[in-house]
N, C-alpha and C. Protein backbone atom coordinates (compact mmCIF):
# COMPACT_ATOMS: atom_id res chain seq x y z
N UNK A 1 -18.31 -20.92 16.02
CA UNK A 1 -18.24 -19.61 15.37
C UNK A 1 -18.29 -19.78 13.86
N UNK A 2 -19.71 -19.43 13.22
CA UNK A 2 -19.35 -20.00 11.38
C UNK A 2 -19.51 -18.59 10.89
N UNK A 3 -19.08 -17.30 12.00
CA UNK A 3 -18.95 -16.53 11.53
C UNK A 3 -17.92 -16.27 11.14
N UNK A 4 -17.99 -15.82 9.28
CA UNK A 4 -16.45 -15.19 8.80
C UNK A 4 -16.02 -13.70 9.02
N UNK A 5 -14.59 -13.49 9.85
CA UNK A 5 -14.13 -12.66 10.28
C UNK A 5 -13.88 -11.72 8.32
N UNK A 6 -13.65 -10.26 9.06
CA UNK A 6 -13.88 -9.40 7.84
C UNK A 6 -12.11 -9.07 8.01
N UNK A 7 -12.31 -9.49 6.37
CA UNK A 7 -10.28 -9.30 6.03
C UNK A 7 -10.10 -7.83 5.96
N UNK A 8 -10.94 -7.32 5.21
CA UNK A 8 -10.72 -6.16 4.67
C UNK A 8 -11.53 -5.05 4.48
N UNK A 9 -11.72 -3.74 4.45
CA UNK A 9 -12.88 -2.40 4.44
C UNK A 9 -12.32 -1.54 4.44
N UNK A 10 -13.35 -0.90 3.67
CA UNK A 10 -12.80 0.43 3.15
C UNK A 10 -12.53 1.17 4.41
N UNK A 11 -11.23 2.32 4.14
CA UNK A 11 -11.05 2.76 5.48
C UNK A 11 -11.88 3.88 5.52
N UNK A 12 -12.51 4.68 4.94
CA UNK A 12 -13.54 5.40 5.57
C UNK A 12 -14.74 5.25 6.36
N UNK A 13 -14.96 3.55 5.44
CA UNK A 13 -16.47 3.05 6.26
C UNK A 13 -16.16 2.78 6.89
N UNK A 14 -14.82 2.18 7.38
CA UNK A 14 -14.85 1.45 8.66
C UNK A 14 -14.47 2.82 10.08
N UNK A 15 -14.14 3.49 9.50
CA UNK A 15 -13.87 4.81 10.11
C UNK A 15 -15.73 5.48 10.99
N UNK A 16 -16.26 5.41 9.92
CA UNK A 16 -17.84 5.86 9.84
C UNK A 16 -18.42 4.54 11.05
N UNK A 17 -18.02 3.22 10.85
CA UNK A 17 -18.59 2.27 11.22
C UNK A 17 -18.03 2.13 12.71
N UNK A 18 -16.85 3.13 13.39
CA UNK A 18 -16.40 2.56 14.20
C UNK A 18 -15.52 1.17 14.34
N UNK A 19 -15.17 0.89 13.09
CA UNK A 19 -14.33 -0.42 13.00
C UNK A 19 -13.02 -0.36 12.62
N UNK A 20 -12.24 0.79 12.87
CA UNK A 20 -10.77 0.61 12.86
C UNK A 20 -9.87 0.16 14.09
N UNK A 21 -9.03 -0.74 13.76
CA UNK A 21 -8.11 -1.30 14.59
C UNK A 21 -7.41 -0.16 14.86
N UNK A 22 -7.22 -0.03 16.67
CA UNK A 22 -6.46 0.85 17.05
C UNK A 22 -4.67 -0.20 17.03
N UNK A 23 -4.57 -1.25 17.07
CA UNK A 23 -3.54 -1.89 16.83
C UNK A 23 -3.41 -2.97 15.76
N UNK A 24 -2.27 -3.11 14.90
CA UNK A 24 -1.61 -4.47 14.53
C UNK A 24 -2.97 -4.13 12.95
N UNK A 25 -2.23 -3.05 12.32
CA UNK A 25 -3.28 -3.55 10.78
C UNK A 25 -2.56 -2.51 9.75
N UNK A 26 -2.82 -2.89 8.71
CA UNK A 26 -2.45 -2.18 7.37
C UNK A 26 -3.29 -1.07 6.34
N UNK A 27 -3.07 0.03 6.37
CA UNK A 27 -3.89 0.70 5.00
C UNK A 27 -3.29 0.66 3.60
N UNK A 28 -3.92 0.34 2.62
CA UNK A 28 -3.29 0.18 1.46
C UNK A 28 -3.88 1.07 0.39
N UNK A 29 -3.55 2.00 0.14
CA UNK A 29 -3.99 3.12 -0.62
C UNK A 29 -3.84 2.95 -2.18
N UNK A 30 -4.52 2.98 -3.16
CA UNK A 30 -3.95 3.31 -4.51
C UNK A 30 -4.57 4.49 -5.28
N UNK A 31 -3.59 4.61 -6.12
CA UNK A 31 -3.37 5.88 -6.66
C UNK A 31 -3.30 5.72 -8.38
N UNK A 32 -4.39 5.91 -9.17
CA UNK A 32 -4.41 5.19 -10.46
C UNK A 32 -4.55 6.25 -11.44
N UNK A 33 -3.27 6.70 -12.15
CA UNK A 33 -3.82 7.47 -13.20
C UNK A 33 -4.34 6.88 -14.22
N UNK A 34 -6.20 6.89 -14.47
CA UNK A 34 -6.50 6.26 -15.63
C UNK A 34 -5.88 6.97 -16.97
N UNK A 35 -5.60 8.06 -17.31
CA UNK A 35 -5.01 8.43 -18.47
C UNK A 35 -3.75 7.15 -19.06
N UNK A 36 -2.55 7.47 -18.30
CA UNK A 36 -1.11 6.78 -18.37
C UNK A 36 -1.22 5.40 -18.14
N UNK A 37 -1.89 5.42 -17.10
CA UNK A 37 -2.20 3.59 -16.35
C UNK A 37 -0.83 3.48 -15.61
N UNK A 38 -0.52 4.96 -15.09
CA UNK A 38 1.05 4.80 -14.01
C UNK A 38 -0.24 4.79 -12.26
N UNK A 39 0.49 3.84 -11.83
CA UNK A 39 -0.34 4.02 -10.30
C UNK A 39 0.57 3.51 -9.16
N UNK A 40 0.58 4.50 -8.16
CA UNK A 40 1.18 4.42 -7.13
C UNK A 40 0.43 3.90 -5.86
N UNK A 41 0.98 2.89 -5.09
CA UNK A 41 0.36 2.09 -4.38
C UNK A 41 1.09 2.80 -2.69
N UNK A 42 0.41 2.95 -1.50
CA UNK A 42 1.57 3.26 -0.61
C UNK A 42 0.64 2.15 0.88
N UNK A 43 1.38 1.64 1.34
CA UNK A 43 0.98 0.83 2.26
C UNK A 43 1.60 1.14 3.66
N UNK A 44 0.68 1.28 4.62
CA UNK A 44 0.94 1.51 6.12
C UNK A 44 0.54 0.76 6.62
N UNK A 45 1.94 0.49 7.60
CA UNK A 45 1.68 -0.45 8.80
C UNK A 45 1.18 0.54 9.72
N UNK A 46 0.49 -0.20 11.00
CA UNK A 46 0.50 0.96 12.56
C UNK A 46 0.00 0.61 13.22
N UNK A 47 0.16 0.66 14.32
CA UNK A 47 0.12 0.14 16.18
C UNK A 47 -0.31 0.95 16.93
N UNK A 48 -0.89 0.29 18.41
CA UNK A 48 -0.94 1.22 19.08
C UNK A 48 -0.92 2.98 18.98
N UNK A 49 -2.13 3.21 18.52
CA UNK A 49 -2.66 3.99 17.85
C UNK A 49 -3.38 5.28 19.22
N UNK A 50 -3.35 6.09 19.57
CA UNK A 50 -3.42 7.01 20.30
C UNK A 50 -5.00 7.86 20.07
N UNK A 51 -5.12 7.92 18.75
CA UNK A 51 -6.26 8.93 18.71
C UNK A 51 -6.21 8.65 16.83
N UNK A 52 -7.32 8.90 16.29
CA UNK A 52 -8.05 8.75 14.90
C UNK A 52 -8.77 9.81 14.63
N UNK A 53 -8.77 10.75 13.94
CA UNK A 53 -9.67 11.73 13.74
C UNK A 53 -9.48 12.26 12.42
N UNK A 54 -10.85 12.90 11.32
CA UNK A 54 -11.07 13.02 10.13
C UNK A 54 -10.11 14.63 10.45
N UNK A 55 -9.45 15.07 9.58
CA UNK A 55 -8.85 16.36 8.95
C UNK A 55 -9.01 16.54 8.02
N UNK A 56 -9.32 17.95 7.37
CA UNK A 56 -9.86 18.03 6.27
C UNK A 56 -10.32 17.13 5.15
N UNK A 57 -9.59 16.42 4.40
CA UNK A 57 -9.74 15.29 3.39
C UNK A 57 -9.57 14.41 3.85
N UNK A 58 -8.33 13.98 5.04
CA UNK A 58 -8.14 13.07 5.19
C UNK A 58 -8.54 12.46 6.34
N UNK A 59 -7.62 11.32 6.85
CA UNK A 59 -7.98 10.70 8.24
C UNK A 59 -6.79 10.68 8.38
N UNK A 60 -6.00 11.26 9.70
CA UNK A 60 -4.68 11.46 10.74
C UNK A 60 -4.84 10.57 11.60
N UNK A 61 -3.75 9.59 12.10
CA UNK A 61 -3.85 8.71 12.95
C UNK A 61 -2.51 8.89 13.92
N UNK A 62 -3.30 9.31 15.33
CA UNK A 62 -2.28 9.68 16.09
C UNK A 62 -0.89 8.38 16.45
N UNK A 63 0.31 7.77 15.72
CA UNK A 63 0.45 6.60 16.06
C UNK A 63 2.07 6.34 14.99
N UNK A 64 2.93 5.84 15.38
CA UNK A 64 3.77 5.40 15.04
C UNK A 64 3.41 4.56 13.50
N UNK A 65 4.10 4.50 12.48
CA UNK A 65 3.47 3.50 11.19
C UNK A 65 4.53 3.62 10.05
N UNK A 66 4.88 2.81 9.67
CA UNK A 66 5.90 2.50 8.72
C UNK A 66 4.63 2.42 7.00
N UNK A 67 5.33 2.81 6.36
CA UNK A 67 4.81 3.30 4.93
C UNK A 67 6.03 2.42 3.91
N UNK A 68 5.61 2.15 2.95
CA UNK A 68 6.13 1.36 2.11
C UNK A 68 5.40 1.98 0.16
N UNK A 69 6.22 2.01 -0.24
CA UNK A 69 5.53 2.43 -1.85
C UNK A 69 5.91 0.99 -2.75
N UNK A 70 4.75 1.12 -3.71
CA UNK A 70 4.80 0.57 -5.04
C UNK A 70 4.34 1.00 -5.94
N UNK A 71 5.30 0.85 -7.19
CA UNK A 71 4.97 1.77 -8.37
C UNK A 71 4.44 1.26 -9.47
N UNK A 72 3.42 1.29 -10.30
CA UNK A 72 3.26 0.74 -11.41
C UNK A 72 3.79 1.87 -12.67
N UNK A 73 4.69 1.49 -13.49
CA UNK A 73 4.90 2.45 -14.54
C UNK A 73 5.10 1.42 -15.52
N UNK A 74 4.48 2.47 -16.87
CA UNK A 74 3.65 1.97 -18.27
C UNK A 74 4.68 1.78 -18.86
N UNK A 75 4.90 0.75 -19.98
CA UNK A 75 6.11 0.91 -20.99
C UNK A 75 5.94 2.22 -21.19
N UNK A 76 5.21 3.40 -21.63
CA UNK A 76 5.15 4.34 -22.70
C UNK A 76 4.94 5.09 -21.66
N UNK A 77 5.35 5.48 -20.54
CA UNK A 77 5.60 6.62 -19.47
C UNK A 77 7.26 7.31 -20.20
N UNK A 78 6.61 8.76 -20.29
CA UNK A 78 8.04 9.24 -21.07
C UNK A 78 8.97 9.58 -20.26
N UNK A 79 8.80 9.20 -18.75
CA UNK A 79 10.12 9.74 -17.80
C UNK A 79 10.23 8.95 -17.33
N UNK A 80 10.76 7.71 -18.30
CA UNK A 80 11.15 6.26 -17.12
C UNK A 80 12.99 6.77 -16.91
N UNK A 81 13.57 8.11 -17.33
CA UNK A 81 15.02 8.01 -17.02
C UNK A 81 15.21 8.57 -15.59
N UNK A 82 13.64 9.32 -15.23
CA UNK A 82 13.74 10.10 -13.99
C UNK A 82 13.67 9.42 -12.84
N UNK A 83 14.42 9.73 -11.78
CA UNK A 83 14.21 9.04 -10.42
C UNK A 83 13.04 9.27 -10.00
N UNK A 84 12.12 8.48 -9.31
CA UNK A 84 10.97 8.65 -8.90
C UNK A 84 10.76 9.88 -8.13
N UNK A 85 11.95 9.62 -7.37
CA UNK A 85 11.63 11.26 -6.15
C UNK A 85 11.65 12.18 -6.55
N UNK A 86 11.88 12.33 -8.32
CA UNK A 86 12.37 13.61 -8.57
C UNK A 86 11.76 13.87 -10.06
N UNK A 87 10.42 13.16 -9.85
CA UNK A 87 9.22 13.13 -10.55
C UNK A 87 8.00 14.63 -10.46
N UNK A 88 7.55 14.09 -11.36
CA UNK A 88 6.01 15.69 -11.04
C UNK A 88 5.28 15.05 -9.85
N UNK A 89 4.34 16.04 -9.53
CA UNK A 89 3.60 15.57 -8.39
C UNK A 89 2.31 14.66 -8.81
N UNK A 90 2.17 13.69 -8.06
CA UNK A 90 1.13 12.95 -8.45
C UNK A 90 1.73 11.84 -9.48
N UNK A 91 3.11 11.66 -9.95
CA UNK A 91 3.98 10.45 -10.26
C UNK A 91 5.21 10.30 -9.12
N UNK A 92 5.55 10.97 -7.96
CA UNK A 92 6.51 10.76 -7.37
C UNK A 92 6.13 9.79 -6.33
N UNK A 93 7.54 9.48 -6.11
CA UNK A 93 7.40 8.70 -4.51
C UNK A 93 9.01 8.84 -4.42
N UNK A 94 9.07 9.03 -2.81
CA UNK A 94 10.15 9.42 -2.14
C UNK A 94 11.38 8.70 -2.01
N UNK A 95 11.92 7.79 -3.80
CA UNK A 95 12.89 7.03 -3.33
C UNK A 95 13.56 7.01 -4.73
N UNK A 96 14.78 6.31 -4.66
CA UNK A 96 15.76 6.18 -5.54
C UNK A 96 15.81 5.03 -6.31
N UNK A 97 15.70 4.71 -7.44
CA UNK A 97 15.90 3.51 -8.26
C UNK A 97 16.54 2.23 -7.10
N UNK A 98 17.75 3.00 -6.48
CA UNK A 98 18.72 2.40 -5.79
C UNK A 98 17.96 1.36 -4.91
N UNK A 99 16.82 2.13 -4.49
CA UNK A 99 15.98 1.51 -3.39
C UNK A 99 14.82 0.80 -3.48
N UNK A 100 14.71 0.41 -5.16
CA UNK A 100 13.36 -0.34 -4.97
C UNK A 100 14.12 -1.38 -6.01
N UNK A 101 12.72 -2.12 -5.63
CA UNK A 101 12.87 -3.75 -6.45
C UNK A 101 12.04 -3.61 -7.71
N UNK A 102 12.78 -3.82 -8.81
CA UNK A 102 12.16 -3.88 -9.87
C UNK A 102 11.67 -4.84 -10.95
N UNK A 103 10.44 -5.56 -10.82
CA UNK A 103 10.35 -6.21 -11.94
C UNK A 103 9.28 -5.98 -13.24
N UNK A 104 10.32 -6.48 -14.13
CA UNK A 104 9.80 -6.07 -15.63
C UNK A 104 8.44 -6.75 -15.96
N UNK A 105 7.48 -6.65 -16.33
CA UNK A 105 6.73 -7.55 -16.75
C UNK A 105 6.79 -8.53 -18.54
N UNK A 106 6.22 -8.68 -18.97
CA UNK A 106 6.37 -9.40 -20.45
C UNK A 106 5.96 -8.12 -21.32
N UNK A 107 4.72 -6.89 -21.00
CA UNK A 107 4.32 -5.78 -21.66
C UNK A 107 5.35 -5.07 -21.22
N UNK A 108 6.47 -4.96 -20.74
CA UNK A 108 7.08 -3.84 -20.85
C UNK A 108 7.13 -2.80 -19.26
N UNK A 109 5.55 -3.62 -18.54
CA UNK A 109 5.36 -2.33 -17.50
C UNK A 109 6.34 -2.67 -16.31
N UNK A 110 6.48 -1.76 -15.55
CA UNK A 110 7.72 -2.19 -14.63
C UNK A 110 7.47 -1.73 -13.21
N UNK A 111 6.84 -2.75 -12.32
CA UNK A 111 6.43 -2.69 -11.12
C UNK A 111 7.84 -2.33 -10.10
N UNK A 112 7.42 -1.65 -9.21
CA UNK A 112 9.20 -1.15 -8.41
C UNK A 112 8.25 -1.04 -6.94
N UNK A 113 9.29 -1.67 -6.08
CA UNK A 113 8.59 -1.89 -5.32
C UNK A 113 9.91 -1.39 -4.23
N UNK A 114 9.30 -0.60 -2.66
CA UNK A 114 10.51 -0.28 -1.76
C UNK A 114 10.96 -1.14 -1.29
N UNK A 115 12.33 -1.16 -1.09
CA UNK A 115 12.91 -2.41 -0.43
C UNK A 115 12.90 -2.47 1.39
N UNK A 116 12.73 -1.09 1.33
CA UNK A 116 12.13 -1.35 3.30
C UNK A 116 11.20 0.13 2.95
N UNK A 117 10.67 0.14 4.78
CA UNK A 117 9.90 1.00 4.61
C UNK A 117 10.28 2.41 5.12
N UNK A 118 9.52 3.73 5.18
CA UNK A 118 9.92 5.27 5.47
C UNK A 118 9.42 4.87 6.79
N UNK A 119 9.54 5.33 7.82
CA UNK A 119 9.00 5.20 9.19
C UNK A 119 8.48 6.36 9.70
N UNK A 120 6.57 6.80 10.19
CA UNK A 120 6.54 7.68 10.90
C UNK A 120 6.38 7.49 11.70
N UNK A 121 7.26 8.44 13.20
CA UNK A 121 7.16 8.35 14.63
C UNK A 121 5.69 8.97 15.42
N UNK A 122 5.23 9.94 14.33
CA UNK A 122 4.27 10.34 15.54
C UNK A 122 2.84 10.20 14.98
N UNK A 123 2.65 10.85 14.00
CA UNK A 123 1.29 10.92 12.95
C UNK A 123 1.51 10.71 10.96
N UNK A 124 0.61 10.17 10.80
CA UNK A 124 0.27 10.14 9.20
C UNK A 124 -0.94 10.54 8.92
N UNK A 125 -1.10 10.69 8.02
CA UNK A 125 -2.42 11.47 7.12
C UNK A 125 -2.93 10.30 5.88
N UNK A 126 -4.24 9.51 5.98
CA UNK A 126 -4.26 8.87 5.31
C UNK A 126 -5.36 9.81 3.77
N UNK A 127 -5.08 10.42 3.14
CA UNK A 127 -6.57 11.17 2.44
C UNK A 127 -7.63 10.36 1.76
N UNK A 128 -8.47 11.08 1.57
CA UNK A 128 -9.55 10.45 1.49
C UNK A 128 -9.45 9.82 -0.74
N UNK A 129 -9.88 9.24 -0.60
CA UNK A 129 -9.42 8.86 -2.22
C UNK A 129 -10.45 9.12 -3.04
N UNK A 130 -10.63 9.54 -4.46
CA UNK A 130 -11.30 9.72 -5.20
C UNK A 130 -10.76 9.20 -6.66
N UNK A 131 -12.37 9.10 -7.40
CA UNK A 131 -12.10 8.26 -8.76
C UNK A 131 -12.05 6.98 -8.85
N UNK A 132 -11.01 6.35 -8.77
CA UNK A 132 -10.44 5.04 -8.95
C UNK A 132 -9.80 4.44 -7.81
N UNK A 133 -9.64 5.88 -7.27
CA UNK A 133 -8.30 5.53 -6.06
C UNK A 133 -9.17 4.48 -4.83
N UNK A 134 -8.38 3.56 -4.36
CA UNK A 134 -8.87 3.32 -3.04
C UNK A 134 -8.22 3.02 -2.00
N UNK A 135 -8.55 2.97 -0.80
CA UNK A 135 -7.85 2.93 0.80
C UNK A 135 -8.68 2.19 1.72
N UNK A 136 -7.92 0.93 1.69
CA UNK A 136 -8.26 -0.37 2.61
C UNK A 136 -7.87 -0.24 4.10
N UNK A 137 -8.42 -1.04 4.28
CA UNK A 137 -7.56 -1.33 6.17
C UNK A 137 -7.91 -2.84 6.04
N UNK A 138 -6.81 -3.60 6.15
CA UNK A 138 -6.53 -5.02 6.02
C UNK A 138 -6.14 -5.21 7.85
N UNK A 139 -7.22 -6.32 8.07
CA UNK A 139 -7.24 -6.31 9.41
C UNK A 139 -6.14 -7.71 9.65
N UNK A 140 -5.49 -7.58 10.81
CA UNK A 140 -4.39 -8.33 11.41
C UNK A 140 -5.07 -10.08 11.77
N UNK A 141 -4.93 -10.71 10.84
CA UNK A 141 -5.66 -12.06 11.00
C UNK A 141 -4.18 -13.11 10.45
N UNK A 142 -4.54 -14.32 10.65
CA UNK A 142 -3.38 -15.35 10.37
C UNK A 142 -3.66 -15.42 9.07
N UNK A 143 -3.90 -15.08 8.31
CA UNK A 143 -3.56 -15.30 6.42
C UNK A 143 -3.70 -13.74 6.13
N UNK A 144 -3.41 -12.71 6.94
CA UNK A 144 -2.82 -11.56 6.10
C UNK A 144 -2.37 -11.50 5.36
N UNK A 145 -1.04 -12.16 5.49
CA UNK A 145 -0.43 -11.78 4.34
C UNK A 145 -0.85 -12.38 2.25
N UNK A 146 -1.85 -13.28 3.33
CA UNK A 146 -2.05 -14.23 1.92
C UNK A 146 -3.09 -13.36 1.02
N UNK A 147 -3.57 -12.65 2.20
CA UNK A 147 -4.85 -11.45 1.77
C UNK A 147 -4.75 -10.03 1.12
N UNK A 148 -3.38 -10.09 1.09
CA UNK A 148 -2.67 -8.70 0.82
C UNK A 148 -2.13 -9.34 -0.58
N UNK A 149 -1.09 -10.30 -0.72
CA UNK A 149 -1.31 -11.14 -1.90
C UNK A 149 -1.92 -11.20 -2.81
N UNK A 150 -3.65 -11.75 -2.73
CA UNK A 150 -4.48 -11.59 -3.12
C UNK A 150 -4.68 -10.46 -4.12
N UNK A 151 -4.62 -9.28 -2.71
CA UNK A 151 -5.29 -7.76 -3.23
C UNK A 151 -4.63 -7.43 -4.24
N UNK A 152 -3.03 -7.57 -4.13
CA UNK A 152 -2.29 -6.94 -5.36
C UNK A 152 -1.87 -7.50 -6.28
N UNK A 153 -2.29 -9.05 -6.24
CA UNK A 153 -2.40 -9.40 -7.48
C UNK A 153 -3.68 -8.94 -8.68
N UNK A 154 -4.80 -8.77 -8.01
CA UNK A 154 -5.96 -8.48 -8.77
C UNK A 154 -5.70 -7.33 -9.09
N UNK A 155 -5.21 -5.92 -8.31
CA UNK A 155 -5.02 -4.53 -8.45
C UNK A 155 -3.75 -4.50 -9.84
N UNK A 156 -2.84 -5.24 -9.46
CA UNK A 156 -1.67 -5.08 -10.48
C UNK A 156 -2.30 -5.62 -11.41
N UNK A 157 -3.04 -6.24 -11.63
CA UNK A 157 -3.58 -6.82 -13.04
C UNK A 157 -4.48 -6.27 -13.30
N UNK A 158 -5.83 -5.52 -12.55
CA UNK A 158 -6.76 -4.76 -13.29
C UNK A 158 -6.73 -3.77 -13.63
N UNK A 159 -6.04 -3.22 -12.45
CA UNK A 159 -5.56 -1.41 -12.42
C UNK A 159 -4.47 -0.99 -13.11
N UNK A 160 -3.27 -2.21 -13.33
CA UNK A 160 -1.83 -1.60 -13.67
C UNK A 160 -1.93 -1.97 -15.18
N UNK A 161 -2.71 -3.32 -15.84
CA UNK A 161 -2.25 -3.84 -16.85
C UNK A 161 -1.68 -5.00 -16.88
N UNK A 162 -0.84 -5.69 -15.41
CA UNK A 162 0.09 -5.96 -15.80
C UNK A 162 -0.36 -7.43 -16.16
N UNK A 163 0.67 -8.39 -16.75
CA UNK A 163 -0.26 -9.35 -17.06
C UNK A 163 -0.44 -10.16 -15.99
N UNK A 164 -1.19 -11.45 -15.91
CA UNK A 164 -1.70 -12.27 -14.73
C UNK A 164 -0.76 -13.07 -14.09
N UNK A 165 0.48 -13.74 -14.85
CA UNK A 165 1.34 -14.30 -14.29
C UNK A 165 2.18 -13.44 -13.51
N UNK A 166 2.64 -12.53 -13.92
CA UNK A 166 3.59 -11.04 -13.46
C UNK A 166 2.82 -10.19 -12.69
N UNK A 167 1.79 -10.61 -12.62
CA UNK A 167 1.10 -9.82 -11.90
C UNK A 167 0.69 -10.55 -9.93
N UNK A 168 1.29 -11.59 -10.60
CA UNK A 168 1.15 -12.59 -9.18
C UNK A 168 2.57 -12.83 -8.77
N UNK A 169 3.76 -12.77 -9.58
CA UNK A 169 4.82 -12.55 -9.27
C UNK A 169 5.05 -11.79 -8.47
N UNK A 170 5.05 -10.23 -8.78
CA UNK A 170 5.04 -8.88 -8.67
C UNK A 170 4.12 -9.18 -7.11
N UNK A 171 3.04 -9.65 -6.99
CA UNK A 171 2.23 -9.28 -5.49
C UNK A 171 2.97 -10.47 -4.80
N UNK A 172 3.32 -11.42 -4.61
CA UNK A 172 3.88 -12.24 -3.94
C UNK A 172 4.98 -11.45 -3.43
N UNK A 173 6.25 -10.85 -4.28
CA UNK A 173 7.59 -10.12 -4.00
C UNK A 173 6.53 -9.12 -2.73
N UNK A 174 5.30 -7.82 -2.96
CA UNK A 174 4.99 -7.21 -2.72
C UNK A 174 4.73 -7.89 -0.98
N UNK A 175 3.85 -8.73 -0.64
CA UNK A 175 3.32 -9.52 0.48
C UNK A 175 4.69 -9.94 1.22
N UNK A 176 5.66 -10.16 0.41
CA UNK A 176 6.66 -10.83 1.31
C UNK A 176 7.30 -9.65 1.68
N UNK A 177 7.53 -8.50 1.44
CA UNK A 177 7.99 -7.55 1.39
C UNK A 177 7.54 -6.63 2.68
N UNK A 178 6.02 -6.36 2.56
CA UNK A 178 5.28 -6.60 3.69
C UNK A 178 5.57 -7.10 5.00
N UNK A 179 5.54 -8.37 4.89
CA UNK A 179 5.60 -9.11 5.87
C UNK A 179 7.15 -9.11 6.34
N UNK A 180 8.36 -9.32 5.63
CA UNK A 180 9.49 -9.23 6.12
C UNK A 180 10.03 -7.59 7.23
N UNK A 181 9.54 -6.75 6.43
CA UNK A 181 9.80 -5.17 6.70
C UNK A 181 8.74 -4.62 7.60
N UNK A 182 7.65 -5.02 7.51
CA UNK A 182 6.89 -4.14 8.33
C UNK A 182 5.93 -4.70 9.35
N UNK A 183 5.69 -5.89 9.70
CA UNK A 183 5.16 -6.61 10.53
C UNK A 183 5.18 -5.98 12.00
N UNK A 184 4.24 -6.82 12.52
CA UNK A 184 3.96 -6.23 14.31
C UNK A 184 4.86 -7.19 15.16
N UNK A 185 6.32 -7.30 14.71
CA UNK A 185 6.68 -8.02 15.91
C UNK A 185 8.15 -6.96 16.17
N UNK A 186 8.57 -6.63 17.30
CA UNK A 186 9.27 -6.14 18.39
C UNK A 186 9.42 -5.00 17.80
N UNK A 187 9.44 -4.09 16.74
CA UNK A 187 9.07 -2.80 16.66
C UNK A 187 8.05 -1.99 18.04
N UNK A 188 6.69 -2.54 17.44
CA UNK A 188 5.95 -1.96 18.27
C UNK A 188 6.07 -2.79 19.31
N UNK A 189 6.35 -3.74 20.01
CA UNK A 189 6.20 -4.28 20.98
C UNK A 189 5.21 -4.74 21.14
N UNK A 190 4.79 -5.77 20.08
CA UNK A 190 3.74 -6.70 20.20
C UNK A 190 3.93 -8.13 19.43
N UNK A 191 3.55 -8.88 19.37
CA UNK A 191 3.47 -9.96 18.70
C UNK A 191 2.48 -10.18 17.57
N UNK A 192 2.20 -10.55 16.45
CA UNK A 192 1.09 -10.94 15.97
C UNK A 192 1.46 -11.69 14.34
C-alpha cells in the first residue's frame, strides 16, 4: 500500500465528496477576526454518527460529540478584564477564566485553552465558514494527535501572531488536551 492515507479535509468537501467519517474523528473550526487578530478555535470530537445533513449554513450531525474551545486574544484586545462567556458575540466562548488554561506568549498574546470539554448528547451544528475561517475533519489515524499538533501550531502562528516557539508550546498543551479529554475510548464505546 504506498498509498498515503488523507489526515485531513475540508469538511464541506469532504461532505460534497462523500468522505465523512460516520465514527472516531475531529472537526476543527476557526474563527479569525482579521481586524483584532482575536480568533476562536472550537474542536469536536464525534462517534457513531446517525445521520449528516446540510441545514441552512451549516452541516448538523445527528450524533453524540464533545466540543472543546481555544482562544487566541491580542495584547491590545480592550476586554481582556471580561470573562469570555460574557463577551460580545463573535468574541465569546462559553467558559470562565476558571476553566481554561492560559498561556502567555513573549508578544503579550494569550492563548486559553478549555480544560475539558462541553458535551453534546444528541446533535451539533457545524456552519459553514467564511473569509479566513476554516473547518477541518481530521480523520482518526495513529499520529492524530501529532496531526492536530501540527495544525495548531501553524494556525497559532499564522493566524494568531503568536510567536513560533509559543506557538508550538501552546499546540502541544492544545493536542494533549485533545487527546486526554476527548478521545474515542469508553465514552463512545469504542477503541481507537
Amino acid at each position: 500500500m504506498a498509498k498515503t492515507a488523507v489526515k485531513a479535509m475540508d469538511l464541506f468537501e469532504a461532505y460534497a465528496q462523500n468522505k465523512l467519517p460516520k465514527d472516531n474523528a475531529y472537526v476543527v473550526s476557526s474563527f479569525v477576526n482579521i481586524n483584532t487578530g482575536y480568533v476562536i478555535y472550537e474542536v469536536v470530537s464525534y462517534s457513531g454518527v446517525k445521520a449528516i445533513y446540510l441545514e441552512g449554513n451549516g452541516l448538523t450531525f445527528q450524533s453524540q460529540g464533545k466540543k472543546m474551545h481555544i482562544l487566541l486574544e491580542p495584547a491590545s484586545y480592550p476586554h481582556k478584564g471580561i470573562e469570555p462567556y460574557l463577551r460580545d458575540t463573535g468574541e465569546k466562548i462559553p467558559l470562565r477564566f476558571s476553566e481554561l488554561e492560559i498561556l502567555t506568549s513573549r508578544n503579550q498574546i494569550k492563548t486559553m485553552l478549555a480544560r475539558k470539554p462541553i458535551e453534546s448528547l444528541s446533535s451539533f451544528t457545524i456552519m459553514k465558514p467564511s473569509g479566513l475561517n476554516i473547518s477541518f475533519v481530521f480523520y482518526n489515524a495513529p499520529d492524530i494527535y501529532q496531526t492536530l499538533e501540527i495544525f495548531f501550531e501553524k494556525s497559532f502562528n499564522k493566524d494568531g501572531a503568536v510567536p513560533q516557539i509559543d506557538a508550538k508550546k501552546a499546540a502541544k498543551t492544545a493536542a494533549k488536551f485533545v487527546e486526554e479529554n476527548m478521545s474515542f475510548k469508553s465514552d463512545f464505546g469504542s477503541d481507537a
